[in-house]
C-alpha atoms as a PDB file:
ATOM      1  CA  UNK A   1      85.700 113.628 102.154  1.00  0.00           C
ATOM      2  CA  UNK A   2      85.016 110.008 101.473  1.00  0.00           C
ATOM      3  CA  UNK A   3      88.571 107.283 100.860  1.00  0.00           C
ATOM      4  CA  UNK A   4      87.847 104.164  98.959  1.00  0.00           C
ATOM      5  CA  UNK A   5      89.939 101.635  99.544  1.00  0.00           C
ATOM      6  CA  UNK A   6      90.990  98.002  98.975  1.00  0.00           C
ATOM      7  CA  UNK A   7      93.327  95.058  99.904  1.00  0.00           C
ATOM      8  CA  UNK A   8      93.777  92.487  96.894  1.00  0.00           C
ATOM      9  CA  UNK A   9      94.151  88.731  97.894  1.00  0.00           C
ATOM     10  CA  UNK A  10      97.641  88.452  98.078  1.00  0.00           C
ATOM     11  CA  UNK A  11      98.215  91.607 100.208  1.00  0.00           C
ATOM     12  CA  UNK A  12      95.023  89.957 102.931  1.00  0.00           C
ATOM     13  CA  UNK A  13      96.776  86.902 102.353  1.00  0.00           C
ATOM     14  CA  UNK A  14     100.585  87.601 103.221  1.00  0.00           C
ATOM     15  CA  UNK A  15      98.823  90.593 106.112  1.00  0.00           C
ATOM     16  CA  UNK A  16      96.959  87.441 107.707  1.00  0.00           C
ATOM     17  CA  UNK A  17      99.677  85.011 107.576  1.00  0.00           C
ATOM     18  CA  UNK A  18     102.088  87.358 109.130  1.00  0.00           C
ATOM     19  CA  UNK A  19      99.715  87.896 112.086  1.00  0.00           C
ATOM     20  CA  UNK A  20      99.178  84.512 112.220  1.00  0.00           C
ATOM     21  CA  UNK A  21     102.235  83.383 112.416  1.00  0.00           C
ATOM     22  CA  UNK A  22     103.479  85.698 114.977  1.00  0.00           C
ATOM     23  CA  UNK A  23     100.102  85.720 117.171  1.00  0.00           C
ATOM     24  CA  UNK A  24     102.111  86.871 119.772  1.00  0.00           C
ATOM     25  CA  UNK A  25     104.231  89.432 118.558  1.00  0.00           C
ATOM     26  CA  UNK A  26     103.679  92.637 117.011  1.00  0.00           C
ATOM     27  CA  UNK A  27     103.896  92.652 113.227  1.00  0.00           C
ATOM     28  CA  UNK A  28     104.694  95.275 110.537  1.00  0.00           C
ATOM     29  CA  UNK A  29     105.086  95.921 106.779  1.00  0.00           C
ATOM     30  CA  UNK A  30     105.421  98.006 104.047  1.00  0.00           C
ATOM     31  CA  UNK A  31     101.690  98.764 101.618  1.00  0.00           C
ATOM     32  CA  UNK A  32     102.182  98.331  97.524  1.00  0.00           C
ATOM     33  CA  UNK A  33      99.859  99.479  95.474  1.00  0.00           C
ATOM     34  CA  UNK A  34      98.826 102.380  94.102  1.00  0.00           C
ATOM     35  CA  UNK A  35      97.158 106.116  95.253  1.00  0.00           C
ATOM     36  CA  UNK A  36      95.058 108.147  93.206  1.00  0.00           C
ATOM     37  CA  UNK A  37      94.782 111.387  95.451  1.00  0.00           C
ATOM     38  CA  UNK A  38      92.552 113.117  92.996  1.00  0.00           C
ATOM     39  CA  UNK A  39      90.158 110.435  93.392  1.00  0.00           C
ATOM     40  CA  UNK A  40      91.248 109.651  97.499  1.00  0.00           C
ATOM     41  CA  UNK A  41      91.332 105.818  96.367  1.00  0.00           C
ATOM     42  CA  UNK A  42      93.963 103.886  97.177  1.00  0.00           C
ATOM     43  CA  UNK A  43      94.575  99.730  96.441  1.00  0.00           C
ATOM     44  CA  UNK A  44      97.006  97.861  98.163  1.00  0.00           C
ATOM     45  CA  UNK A  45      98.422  95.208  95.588  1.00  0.00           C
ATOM     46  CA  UNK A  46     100.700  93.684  97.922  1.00  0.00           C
ATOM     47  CA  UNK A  47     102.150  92.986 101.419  1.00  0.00           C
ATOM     48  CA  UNK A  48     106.030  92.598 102.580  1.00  0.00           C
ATOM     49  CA  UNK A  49     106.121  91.449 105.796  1.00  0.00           C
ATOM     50  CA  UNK A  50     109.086  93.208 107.540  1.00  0.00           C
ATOM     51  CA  UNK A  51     109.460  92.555 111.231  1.00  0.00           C
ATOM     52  CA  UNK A  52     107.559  90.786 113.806  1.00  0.00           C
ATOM     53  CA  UNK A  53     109.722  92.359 116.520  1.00  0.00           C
ATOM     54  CA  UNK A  54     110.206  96.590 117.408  1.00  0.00           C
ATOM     55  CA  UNK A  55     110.932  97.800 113.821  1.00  0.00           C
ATOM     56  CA  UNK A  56     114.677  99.327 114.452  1.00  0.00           C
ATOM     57  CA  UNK A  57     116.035 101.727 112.053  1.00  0.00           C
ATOM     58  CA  UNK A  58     118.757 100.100 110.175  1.00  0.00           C
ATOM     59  CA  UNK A  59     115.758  97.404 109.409  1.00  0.00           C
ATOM     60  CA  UNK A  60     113.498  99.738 108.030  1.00  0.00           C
ATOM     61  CA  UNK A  61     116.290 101.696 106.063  1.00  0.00           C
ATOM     62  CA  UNK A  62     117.277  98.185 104.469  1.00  0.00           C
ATOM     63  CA  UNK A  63     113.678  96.635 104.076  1.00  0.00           C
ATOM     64  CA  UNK A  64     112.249  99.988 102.645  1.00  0.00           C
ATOM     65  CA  UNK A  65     115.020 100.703 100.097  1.00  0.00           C
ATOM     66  CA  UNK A  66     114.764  96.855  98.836  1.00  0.00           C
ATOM     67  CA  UNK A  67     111.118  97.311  98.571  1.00  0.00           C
ATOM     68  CA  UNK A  68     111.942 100.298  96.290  1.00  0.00           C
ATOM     69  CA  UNK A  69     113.683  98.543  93.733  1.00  0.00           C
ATOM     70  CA  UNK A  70     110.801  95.671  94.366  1.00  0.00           C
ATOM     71  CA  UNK A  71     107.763  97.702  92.941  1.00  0.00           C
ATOM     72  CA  UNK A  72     109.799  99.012  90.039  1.00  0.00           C
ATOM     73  CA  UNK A  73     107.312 101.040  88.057  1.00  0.00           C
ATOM     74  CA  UNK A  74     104.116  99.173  88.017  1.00  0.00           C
ATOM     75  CA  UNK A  75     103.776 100.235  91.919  1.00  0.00           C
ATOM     76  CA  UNK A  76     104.534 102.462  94.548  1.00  0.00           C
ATOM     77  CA  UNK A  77     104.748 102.151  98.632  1.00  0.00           C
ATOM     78  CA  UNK A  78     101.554 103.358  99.452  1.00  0.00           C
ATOM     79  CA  UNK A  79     101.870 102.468 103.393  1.00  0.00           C
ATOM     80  CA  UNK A  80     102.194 100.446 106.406  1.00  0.00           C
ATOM     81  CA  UNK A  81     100.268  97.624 108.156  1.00  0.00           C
ATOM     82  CA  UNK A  82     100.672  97.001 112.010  1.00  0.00           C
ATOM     83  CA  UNK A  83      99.338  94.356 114.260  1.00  0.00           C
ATOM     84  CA  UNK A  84      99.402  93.959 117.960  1.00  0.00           C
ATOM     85  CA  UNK A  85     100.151  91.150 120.563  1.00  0.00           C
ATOM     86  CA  UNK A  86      97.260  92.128 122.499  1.00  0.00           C
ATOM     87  CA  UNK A  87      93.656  90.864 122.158  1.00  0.00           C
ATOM     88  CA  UNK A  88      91.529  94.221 122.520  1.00  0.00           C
ATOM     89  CA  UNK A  89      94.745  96.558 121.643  1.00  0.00           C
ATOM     90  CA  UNK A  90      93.644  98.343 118.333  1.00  0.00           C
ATOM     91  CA  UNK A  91      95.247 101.245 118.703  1.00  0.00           C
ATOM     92  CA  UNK A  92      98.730 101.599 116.662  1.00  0.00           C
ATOM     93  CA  UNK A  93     101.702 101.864 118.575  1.00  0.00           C
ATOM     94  CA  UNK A  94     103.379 105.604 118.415  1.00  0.00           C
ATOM     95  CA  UNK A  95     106.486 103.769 115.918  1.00  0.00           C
ATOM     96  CA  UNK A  96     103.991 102.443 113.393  1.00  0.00           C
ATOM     97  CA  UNK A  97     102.361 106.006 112.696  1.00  0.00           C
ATOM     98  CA  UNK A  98     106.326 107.839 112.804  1.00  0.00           C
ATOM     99  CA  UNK A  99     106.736 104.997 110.368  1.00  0.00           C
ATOM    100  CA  UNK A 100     103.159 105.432 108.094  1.00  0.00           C
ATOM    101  CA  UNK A 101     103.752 109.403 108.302  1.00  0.00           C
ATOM    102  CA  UNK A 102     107.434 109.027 106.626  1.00  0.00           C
ATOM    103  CA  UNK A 103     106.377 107.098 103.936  1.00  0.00           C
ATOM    104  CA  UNK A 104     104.336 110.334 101.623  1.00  0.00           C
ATOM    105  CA  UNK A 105     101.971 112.877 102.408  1.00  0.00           C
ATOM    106  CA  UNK A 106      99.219 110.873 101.512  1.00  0.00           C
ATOM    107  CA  UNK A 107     100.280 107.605 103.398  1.00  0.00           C
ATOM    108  CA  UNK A 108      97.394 105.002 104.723  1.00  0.00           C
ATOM    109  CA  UNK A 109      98.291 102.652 107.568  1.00  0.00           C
ATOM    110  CA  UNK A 110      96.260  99.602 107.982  1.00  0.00           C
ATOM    111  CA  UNK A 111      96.003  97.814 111.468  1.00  0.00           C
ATOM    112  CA  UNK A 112      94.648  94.444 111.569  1.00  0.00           C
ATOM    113  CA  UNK A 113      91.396  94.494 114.355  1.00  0.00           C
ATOM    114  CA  UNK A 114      92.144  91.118 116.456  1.00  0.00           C
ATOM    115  CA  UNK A 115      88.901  92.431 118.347  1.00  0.00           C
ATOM    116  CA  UNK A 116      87.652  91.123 114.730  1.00  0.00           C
ATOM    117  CA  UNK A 117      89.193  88.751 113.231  1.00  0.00           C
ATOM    118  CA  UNK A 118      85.837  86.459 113.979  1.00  0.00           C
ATOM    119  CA  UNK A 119      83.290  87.098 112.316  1.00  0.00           C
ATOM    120  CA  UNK A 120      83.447  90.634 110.665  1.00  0.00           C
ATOM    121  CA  UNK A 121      83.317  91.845 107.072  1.00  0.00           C
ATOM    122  CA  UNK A 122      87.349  91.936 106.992  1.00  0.00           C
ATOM    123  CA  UNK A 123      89.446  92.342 110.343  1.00  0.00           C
ATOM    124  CA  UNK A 124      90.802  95.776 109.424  1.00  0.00           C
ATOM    125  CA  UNK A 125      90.635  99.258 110.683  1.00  0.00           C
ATOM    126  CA  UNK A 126      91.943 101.924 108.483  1.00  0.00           C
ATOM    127  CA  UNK A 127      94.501 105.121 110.166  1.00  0.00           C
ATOM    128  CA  UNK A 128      95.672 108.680 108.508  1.00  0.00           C
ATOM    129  CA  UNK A 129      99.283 108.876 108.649  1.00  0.00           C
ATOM    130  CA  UNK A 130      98.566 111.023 111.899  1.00  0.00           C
ATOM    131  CA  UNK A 131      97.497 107.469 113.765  1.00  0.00           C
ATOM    132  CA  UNK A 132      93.621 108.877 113.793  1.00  0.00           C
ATOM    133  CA  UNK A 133      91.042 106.330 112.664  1.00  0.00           C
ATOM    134  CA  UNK A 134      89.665 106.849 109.954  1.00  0.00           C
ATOM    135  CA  UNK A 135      85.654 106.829 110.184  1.00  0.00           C
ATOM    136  CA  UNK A 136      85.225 107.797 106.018  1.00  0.00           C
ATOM    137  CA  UNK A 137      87.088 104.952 104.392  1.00  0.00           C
ATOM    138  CA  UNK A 138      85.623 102.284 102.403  1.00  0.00           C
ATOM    139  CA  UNK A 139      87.555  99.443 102.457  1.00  0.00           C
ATOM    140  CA  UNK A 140      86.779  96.102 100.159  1.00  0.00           C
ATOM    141  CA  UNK A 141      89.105  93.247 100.839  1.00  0.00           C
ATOM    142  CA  UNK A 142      89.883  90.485  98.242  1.00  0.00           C
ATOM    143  CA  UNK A 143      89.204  87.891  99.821  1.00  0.00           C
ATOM    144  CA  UNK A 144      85.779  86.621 102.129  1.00  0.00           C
ATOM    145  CA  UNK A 145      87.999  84.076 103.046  1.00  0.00           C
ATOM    146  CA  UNK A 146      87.765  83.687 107.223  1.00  0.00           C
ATOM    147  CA  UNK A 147      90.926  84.592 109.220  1.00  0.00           C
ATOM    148  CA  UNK A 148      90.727  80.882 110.689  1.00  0.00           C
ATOM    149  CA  UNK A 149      91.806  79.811 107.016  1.00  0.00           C
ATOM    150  CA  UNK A 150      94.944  81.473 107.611  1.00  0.00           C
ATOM    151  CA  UNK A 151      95.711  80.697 111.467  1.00  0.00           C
ATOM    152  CA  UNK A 152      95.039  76.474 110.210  1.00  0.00           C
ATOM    153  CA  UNK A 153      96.684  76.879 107.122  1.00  0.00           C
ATOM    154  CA  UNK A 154     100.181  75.703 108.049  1.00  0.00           C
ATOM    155  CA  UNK A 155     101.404  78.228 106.153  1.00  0.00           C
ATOM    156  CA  UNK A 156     104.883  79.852 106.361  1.00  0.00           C
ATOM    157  CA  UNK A 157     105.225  83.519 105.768  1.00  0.00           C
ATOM    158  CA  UNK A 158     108.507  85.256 105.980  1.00  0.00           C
ATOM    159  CA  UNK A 159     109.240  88.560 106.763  1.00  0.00           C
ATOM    160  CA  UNK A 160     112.458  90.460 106.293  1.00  0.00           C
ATOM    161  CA  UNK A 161     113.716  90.384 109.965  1.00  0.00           C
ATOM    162  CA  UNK A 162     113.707  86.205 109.607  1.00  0.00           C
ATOM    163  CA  UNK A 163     115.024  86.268 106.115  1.00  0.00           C
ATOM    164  CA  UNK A 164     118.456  88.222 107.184  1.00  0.00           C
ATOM    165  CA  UNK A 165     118.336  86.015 110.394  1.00  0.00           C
ATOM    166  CA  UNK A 166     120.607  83.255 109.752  1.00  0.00           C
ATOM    167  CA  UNK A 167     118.714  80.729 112.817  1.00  0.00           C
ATOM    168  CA  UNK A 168     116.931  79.293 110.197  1.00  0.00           C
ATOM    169  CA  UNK A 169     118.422  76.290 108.432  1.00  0.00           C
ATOM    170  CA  UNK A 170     115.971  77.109 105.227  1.00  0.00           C
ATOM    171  CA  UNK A 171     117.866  77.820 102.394  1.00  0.00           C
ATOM    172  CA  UNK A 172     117.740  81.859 101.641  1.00  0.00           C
ATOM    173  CA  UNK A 173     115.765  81.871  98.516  1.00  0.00           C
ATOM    174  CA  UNK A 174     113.176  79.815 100.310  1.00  0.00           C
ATOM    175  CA  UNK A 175     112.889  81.993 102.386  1.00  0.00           C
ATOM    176  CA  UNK A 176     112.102  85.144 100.395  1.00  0.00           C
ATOM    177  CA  UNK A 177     110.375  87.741 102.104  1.00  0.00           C
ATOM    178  CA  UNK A 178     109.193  89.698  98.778  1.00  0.00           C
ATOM    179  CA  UNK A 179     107.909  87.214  97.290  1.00  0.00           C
ATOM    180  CA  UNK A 180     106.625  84.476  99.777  1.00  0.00           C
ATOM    181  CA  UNK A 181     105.582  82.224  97.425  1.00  0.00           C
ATOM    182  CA  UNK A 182     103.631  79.800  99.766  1.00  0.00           C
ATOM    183  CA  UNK A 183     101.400  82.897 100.821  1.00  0.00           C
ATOM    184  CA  UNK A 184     100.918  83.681  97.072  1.00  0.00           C
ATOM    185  CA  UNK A 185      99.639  80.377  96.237  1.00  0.00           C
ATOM    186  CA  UNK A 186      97.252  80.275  99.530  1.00  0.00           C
ATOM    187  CA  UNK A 187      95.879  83.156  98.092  1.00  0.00           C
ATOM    188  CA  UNK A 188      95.032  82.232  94.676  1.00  0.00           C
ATOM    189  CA  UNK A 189      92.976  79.322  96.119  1.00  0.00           C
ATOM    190  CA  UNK A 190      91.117  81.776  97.845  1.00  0.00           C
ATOM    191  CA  UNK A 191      87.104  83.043  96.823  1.00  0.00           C
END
């Protein structure tokens, strides 16, 4: 059976920025949106950026229960996007589908493609909670916007492991991982 699904601007937005930020790290975060499993469509409304490092436990305890209260009732956590250090490495990593597969029965995890982040349609590739790529999803992402837009851009996106680190002389609501208001307004400039 056939999956639509879709990425709106903001969640391509704050997804790219992460990855470009860390270009060297491994990033994850937590899907909003909503899932209509009658229908197997699924839209992710929005992205929070939680770690660029291994995801540890208390982190994802902490990050998931504050993106709870965060949707409140217009949206639900809907899944998990993953990106690797590695050009050509577009697998996920065995922690990012244990992660994905706790979320709900009907989970999606989204990887970001570096293999095509030039050039393609949109630079994802769509998993089953079980880490097996899916080959019957339909995804349409927000933005046509080029993933060079977002590695020039300048920038900042925060994610929850930098916003509880206390390196960063940034004041902590500036620094708001939920919101990330810089990546918000990148995105409404976007076509």
């Amino acid at each position: 059976m056939s999956t639509t699904g879709s990425v709106s601007k903001i969640a391509h937005s704050k997804i790219m920025l992460h990855a470009a930020q860390y270009s060297r790290s491994s990033i994850h975060g937590i899907l909003l949106g909503t899932h209509d499993a009658d229908n197997n469509t699924w839209n992710a409304v929005d992205a929070l950026p939680v770690c660029h490092n291994a995801p540890t436990k208390p982190l994802l305890d902490m990050a998931f229960r504050l993106a709870e209260a965060y949707c409140g009732e217009e949206m639900d956590i809907i899944g998990w996007y993953t990106a690797n250090a590695r050009i050509g490495d577009n697998t996920p990593i065995p922690t990012a589908v244990k992660v994905a597969s706790a979320i709900s029965n009907d989970s999606v995890l989204v990887m970001v493609n570096n293999s095509k982040l030039v050039g393609a349609k949109h630079p994802y590739d769509v998993f089953d909670k079980h880490g097996k790529l899916s080959q019957n999803t339909e995804l349409s992402v927000g933005s046509s916007a080029e993933s060079k837009v977002f590695f020039a851009s300048g920038v900042k996106c925060w994610d929850f492991e930098e916003h509880m680190s206390n390196e960063s002389s940034v004041a902590l609501e500036d620094k708001d991982w939920l919101v990330n208001k810089e990546a918000v307004a990148l995105a409404s400039e976007l076509q």
